[in-house]
PDB file of N, CA and C in Angstrom:
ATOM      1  N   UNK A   1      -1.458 -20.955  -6.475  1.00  0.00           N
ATOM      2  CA  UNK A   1      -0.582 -20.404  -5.454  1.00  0.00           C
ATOM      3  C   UNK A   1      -0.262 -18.931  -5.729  1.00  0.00           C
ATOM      4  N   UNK A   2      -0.123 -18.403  -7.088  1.00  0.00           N
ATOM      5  CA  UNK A   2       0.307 -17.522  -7.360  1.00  0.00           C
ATOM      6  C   UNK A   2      -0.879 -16.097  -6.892  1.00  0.00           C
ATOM      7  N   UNK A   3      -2.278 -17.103  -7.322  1.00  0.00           N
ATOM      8  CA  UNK A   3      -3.175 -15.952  -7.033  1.00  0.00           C
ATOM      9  C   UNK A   3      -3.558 -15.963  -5.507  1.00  0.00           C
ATOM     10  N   UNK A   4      -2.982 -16.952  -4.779  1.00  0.00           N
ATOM     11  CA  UNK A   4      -3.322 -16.377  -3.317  1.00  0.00           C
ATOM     12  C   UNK A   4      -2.080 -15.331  -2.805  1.00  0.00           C
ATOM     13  N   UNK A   5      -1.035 -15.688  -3.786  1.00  0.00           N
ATOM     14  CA  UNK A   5      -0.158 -14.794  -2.758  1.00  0.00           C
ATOM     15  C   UNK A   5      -0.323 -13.008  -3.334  1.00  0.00           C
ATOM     16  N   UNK A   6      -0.334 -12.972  -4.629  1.00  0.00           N
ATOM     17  CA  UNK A   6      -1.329 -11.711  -4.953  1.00  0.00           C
ATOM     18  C   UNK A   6      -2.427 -11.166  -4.135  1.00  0.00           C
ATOM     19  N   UNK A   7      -3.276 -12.049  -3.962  1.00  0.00           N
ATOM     20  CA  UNK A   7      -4.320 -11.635  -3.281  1.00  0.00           C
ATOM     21  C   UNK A   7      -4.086 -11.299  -1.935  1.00  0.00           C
ATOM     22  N   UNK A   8      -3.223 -11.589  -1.017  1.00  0.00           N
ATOM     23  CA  UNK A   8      -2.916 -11.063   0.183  1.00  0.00           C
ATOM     24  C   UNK A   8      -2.070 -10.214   0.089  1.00  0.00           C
ATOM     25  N   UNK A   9      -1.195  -9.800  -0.592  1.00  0.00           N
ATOM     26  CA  UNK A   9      -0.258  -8.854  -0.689  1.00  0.00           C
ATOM     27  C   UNK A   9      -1.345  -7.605  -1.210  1.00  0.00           C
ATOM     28  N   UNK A  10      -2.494  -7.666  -2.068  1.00  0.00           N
ATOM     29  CA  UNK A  10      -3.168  -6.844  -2.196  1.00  0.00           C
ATOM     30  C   UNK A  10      -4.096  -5.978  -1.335  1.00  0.00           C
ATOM     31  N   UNK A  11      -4.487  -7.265  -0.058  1.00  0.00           N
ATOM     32  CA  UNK A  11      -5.288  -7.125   1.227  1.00  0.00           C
ATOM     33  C   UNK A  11      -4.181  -6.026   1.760  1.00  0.00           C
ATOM     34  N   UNK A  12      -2.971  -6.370   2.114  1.00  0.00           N
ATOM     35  CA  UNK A  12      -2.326  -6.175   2.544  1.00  0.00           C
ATOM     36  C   UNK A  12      -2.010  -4.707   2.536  1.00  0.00           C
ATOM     37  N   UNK A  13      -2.047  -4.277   0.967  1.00  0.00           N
ATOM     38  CA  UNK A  13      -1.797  -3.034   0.620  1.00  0.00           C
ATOM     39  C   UNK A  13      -3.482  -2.174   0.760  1.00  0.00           C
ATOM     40  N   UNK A  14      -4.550  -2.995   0.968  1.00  0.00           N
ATOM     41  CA  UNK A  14      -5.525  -1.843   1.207  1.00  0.00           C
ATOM     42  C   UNK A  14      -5.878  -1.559   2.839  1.00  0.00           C
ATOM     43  N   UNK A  15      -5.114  -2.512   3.861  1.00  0.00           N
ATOM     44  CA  UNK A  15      -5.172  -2.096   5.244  1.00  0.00           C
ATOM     45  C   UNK A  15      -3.912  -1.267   5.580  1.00  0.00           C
ATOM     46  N   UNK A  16      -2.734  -1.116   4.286  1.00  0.00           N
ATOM     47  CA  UNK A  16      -2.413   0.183   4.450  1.00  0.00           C
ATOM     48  C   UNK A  16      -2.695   1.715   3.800  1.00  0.00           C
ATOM     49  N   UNK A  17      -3.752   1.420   3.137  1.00  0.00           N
ATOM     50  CA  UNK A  17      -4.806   2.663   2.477  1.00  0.00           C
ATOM     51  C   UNK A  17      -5.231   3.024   3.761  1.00  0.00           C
ATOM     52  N   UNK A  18      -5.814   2.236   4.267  1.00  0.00           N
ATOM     53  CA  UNK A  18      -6.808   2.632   5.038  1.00  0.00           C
ATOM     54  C   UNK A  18      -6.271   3.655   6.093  1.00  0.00           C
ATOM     55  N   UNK A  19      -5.235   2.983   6.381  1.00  0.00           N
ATOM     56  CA  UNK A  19      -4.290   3.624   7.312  1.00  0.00           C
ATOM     57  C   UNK A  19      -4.138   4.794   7.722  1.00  0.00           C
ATOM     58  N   UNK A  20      -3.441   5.091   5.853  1.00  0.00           N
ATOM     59  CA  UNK A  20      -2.973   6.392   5.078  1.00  0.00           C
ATOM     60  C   UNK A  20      -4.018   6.980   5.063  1.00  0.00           C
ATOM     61  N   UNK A  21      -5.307   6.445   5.089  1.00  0.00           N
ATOM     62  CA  UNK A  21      -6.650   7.920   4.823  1.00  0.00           C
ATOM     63  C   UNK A  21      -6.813   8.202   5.916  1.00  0.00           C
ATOM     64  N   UNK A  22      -6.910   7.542   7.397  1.00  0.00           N
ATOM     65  CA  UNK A  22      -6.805   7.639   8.516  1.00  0.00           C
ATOM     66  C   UNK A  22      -6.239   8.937   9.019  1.00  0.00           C
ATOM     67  N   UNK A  23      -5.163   8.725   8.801  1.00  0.00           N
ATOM     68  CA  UNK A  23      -3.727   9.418   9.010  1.00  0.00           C
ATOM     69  C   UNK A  23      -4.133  10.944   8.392  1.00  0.00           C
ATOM     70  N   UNK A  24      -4.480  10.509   7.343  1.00  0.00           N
ATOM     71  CA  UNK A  24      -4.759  11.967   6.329  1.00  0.00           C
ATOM     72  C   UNK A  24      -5.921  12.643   6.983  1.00  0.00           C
ATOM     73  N   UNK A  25      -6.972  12.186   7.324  1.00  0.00           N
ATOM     74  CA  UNK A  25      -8.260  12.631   8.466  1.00  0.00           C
ATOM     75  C   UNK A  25      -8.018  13.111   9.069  1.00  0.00           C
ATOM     76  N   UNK A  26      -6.693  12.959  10.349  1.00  0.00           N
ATOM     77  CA  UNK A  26      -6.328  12.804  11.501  1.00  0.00           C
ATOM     78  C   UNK A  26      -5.531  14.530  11.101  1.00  0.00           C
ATOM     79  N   UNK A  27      -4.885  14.987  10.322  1.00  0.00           N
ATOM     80  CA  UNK A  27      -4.687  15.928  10.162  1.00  0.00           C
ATOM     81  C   UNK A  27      -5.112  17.225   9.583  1.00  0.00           C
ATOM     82  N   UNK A  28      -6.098  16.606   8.383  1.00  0.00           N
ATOM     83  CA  UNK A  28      -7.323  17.753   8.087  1.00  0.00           C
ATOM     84  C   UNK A  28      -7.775  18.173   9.345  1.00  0.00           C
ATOM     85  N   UNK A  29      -8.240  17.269  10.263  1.00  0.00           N
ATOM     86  CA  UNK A  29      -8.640  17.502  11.609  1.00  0.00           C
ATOM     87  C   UNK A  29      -8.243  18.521  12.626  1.00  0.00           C
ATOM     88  N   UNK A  30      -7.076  18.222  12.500  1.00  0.00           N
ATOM     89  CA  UNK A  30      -5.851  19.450  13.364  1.00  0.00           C
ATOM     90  C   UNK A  30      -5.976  20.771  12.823  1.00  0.00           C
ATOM     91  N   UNK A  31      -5.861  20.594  11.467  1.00  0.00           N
ATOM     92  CA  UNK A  31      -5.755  21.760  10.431  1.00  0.00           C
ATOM     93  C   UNK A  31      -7.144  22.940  10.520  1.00  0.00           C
ATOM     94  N   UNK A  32      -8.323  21.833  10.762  1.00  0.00           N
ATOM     95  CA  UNK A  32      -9.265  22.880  11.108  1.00  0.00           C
ATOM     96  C   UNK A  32      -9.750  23.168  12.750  1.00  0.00           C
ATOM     97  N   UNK A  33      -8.636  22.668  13.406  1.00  0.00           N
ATOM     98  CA  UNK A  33      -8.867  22.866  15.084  1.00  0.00           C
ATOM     99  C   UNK A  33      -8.706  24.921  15.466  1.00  0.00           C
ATOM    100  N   UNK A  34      -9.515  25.556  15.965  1.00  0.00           N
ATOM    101  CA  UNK A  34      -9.762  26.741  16.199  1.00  0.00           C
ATOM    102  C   UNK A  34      -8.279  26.906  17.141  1.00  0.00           C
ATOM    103  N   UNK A  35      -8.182  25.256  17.979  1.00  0.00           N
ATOM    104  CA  UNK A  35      -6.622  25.906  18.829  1.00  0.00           C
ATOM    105  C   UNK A  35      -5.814  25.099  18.332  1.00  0.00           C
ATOM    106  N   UNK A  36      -4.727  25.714  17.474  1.00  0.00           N
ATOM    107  CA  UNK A  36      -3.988  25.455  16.687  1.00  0.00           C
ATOM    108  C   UNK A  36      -2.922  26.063  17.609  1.00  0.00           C
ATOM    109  N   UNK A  37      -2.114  24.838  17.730  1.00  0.00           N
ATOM    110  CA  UNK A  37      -1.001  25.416  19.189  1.00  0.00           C
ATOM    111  C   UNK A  37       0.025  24.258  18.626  1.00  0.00           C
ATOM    112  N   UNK A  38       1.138  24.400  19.783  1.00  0.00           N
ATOM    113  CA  UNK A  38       2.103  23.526  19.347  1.00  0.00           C
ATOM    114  C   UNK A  38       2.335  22.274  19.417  1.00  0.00           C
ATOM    115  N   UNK A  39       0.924  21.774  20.509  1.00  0.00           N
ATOM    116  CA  UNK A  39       0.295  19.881  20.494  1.00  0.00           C
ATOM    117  C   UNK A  39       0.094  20.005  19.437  1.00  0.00           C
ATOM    118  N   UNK A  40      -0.685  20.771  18.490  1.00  0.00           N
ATOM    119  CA  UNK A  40      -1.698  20.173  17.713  1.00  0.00           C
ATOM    120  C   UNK A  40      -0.329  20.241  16.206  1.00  0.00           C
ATOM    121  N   UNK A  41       0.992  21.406  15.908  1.00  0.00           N
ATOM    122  CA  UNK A  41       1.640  20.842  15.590  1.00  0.00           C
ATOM    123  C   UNK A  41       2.529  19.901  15.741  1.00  0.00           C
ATOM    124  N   UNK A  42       2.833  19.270  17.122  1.00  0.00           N
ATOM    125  CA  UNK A  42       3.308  18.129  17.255  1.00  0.00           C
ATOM    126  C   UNK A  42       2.502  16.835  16.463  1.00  0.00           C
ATOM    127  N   UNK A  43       1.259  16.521  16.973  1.00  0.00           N
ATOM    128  CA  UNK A  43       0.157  15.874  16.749  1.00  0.00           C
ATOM    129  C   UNK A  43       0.302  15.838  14.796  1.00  0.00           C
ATOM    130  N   UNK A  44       0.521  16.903  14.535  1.00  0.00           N
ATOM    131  CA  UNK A  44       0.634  16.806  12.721  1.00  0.00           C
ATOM    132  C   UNK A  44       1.906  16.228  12.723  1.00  0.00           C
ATOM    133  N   UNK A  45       3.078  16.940  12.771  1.00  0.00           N
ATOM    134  CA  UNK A  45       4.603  15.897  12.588  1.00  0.00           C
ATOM    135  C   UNK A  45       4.323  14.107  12.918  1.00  0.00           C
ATOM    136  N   UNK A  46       3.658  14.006  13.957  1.00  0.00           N
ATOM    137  CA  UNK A  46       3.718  12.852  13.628  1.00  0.00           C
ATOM    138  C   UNK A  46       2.854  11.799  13.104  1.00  0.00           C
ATOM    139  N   UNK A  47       1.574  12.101  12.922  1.00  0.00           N
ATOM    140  CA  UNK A  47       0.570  11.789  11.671  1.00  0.00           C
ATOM    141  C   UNK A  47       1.401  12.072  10.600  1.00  0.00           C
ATOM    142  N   UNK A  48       1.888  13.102  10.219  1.00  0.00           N
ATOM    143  CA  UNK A  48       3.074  13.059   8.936  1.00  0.00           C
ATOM    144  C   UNK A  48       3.766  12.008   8.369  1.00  0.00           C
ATOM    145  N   UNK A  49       4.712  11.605  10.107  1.00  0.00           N
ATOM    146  CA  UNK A  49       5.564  10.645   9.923  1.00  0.00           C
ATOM    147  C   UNK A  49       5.030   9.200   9.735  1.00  0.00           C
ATOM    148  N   UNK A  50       4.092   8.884  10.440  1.00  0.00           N
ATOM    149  CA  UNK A  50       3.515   7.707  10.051  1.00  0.00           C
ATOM    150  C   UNK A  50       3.005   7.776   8.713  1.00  0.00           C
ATOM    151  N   UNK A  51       1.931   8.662   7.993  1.00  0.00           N
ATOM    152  CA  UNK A  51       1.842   8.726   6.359  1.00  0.00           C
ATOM    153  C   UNK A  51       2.807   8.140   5.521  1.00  0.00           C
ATOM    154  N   UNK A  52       3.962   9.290   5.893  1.00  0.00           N
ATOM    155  CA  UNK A  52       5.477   8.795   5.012  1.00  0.00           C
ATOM    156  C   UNK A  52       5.666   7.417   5.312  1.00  0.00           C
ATOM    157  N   UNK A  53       6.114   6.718   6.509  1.00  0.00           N
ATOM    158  CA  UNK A  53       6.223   5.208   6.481  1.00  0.00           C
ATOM    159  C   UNK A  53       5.172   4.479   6.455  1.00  0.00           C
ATOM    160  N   UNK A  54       3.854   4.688   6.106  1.00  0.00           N
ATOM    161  CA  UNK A  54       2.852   4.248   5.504  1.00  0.00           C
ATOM    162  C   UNK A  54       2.868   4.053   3.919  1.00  0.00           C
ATOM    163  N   UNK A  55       3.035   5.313   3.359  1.00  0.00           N
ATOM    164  CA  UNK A  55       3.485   4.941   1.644  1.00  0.00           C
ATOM    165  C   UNK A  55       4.525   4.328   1.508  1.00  0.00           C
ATOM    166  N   UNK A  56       5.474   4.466   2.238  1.00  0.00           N
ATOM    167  CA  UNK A  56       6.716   3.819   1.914  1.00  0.00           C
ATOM    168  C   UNK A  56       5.824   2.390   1.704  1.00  0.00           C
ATOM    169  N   UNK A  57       5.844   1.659   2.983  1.00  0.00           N
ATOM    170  CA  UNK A  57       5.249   0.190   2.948  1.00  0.00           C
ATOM    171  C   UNK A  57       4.400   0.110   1.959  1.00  0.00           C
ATOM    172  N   UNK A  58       3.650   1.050   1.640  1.00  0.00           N
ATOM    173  CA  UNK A  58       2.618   0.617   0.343  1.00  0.00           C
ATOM    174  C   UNK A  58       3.533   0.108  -0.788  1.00  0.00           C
ATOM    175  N   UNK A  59       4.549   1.329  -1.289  1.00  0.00           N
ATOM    176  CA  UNK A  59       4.919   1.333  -2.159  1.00  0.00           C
ATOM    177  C   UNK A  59       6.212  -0.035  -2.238  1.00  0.00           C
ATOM    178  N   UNK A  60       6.690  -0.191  -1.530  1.00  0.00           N
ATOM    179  CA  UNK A  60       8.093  -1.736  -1.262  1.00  0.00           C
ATOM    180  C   UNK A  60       6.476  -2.760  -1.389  1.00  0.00           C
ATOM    181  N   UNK A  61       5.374  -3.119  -1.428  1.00  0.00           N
ATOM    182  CA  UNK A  61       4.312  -4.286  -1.465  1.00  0.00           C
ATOM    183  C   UNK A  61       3.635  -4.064  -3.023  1.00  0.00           C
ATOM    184  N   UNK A  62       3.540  -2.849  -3.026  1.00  0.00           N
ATOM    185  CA  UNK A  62       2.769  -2.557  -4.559  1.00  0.00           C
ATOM    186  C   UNK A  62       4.417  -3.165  -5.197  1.00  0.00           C
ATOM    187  N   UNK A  63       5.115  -2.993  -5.269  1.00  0.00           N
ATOM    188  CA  UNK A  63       6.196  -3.385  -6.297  1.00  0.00           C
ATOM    189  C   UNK A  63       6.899  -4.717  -5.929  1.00  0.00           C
ATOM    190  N   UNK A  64       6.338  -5.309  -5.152  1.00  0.00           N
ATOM    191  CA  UNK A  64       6.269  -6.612  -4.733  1.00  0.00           C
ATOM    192  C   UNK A  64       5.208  -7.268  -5.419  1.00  0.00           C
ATOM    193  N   UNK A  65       4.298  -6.780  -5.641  1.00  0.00           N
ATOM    194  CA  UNK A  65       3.002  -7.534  -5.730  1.00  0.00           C
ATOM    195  C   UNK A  65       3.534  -7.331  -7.305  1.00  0.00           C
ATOM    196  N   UNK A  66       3.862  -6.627  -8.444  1.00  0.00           N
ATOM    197  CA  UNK A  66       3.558  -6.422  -8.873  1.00  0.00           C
ATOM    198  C   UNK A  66       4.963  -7.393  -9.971  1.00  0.00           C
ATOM    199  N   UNK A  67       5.764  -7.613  -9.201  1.00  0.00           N
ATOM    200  CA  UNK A  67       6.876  -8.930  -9.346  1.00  0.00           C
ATOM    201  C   UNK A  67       6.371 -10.142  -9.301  1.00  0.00           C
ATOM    202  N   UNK A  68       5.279 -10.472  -8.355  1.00  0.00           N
ATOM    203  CA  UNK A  68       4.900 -12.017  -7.843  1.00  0.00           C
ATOM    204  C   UNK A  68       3.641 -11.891  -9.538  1.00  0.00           C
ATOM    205  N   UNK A  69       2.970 -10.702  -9.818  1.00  0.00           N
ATOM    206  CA  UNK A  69       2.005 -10.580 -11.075  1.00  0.00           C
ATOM    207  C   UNK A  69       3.075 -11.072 -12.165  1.00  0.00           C
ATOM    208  N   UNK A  70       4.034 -10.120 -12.500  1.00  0.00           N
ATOM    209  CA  UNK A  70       5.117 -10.379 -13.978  1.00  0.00           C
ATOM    210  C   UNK A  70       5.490 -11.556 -13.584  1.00  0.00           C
ATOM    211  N   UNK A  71       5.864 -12.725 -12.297  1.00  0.00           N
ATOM    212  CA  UNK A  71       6.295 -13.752 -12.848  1.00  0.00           C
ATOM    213  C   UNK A  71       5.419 -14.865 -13.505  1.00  0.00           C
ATOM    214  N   UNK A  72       4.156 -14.595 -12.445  1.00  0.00           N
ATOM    215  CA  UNK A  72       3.005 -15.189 -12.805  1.00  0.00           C
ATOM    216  C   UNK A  72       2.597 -15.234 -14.519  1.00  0.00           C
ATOM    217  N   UNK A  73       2.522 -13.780 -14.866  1.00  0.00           N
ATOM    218  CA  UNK A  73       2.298 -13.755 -16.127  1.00  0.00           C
ATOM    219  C   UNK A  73       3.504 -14.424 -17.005  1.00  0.00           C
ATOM    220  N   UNK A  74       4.685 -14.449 -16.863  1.00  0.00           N
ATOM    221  CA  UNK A  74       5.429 -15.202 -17.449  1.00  0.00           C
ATOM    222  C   UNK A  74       5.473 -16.746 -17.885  1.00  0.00           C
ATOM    223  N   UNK A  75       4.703 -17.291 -16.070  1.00  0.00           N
ATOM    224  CA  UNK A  75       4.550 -18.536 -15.867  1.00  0.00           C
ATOM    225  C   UNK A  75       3.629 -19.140 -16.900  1.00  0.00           C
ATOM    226  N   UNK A  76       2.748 -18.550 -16.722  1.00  0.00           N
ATOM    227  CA  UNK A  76       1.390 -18.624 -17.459  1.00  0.00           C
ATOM    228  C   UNK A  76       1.700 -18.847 -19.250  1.00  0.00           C
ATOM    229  N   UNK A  77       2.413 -17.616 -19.840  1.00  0.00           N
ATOM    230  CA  UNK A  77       2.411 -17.355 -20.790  1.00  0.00           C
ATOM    231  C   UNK A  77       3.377 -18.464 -21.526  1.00  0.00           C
ATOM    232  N   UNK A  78       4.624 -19.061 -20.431  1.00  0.00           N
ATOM    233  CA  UNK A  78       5.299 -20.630 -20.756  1.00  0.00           C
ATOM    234  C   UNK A  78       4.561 -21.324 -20.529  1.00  0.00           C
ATOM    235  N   UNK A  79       3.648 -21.581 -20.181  1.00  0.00           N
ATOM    236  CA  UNK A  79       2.629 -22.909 -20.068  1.00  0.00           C
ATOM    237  C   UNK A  79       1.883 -22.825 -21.536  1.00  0.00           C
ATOM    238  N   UNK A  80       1.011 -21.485 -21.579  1.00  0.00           N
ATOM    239  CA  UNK A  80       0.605 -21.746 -22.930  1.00  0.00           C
ATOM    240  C   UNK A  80       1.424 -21.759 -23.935  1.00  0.00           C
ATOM    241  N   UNK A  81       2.744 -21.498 -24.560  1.00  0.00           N
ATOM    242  CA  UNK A  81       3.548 -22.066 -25.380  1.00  0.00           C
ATOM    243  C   UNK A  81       3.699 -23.319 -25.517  1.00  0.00           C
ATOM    244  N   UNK A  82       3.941 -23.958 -24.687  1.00  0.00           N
ATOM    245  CA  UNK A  82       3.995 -25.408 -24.357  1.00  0.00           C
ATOM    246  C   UNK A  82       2.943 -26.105 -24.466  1.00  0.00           C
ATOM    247  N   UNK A  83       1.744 -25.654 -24.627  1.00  0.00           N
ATOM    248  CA  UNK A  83       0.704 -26.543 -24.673  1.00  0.00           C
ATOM    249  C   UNK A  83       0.602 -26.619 -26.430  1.00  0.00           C
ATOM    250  N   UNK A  84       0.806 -25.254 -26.754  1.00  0.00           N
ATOM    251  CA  UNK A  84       0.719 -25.396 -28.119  1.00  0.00           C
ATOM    252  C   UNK A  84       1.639 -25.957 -29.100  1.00  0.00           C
ATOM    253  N   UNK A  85       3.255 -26.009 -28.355  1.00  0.00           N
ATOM    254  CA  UNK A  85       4.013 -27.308 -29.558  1.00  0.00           C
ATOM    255  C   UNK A  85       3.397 -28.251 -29.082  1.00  0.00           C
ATOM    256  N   UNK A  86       2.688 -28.733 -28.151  1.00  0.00           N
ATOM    257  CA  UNK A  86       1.755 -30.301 -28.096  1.00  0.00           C
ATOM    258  C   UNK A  86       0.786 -30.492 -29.302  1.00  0.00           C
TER     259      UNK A  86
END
């Protein structure tokens, strides 16, 4: 159980990579547009803003994921104690 819920929380965190490189494209893009006007800085503010609440979510799942790992490893590491006073 432990490694499926890892494993989707991990999925989870690389369809918001993907996102974030997206996002990051999406403004190199602008950056080298010849008409660089005030759409195209609108168009960046908010590719910006989605980035920022893009890492955010990465980062609240990476430190999620990484709680559901330490308990796991805990779990684990009381099981093998226990096997060995047997």
């Amino acid at each position: 159980m432990d490694r499926v819920k890892i494993a989707c929380k991990m999925a989870l965190i690389g369809i918001e990579m993907k996102k974030l490189m997206q996002c990051t494209e999406l403004v190199a893009d602008y950056l080298q547009d010849d008409a660089f006007d005030e759409v195209s800085l609108e168009a960046i503010k908010d590719a910006l803003n989605v980035i920022s609440h893009t890492a955010s979510e990465i980062e609240d799942k990476a430190n999620s994921t990484w709680l559901d790992t330490n308990k796991a490893q805990e779990k684990l590491t009381k099981e093998a104690e226990a096997d060995e006073t047997l």
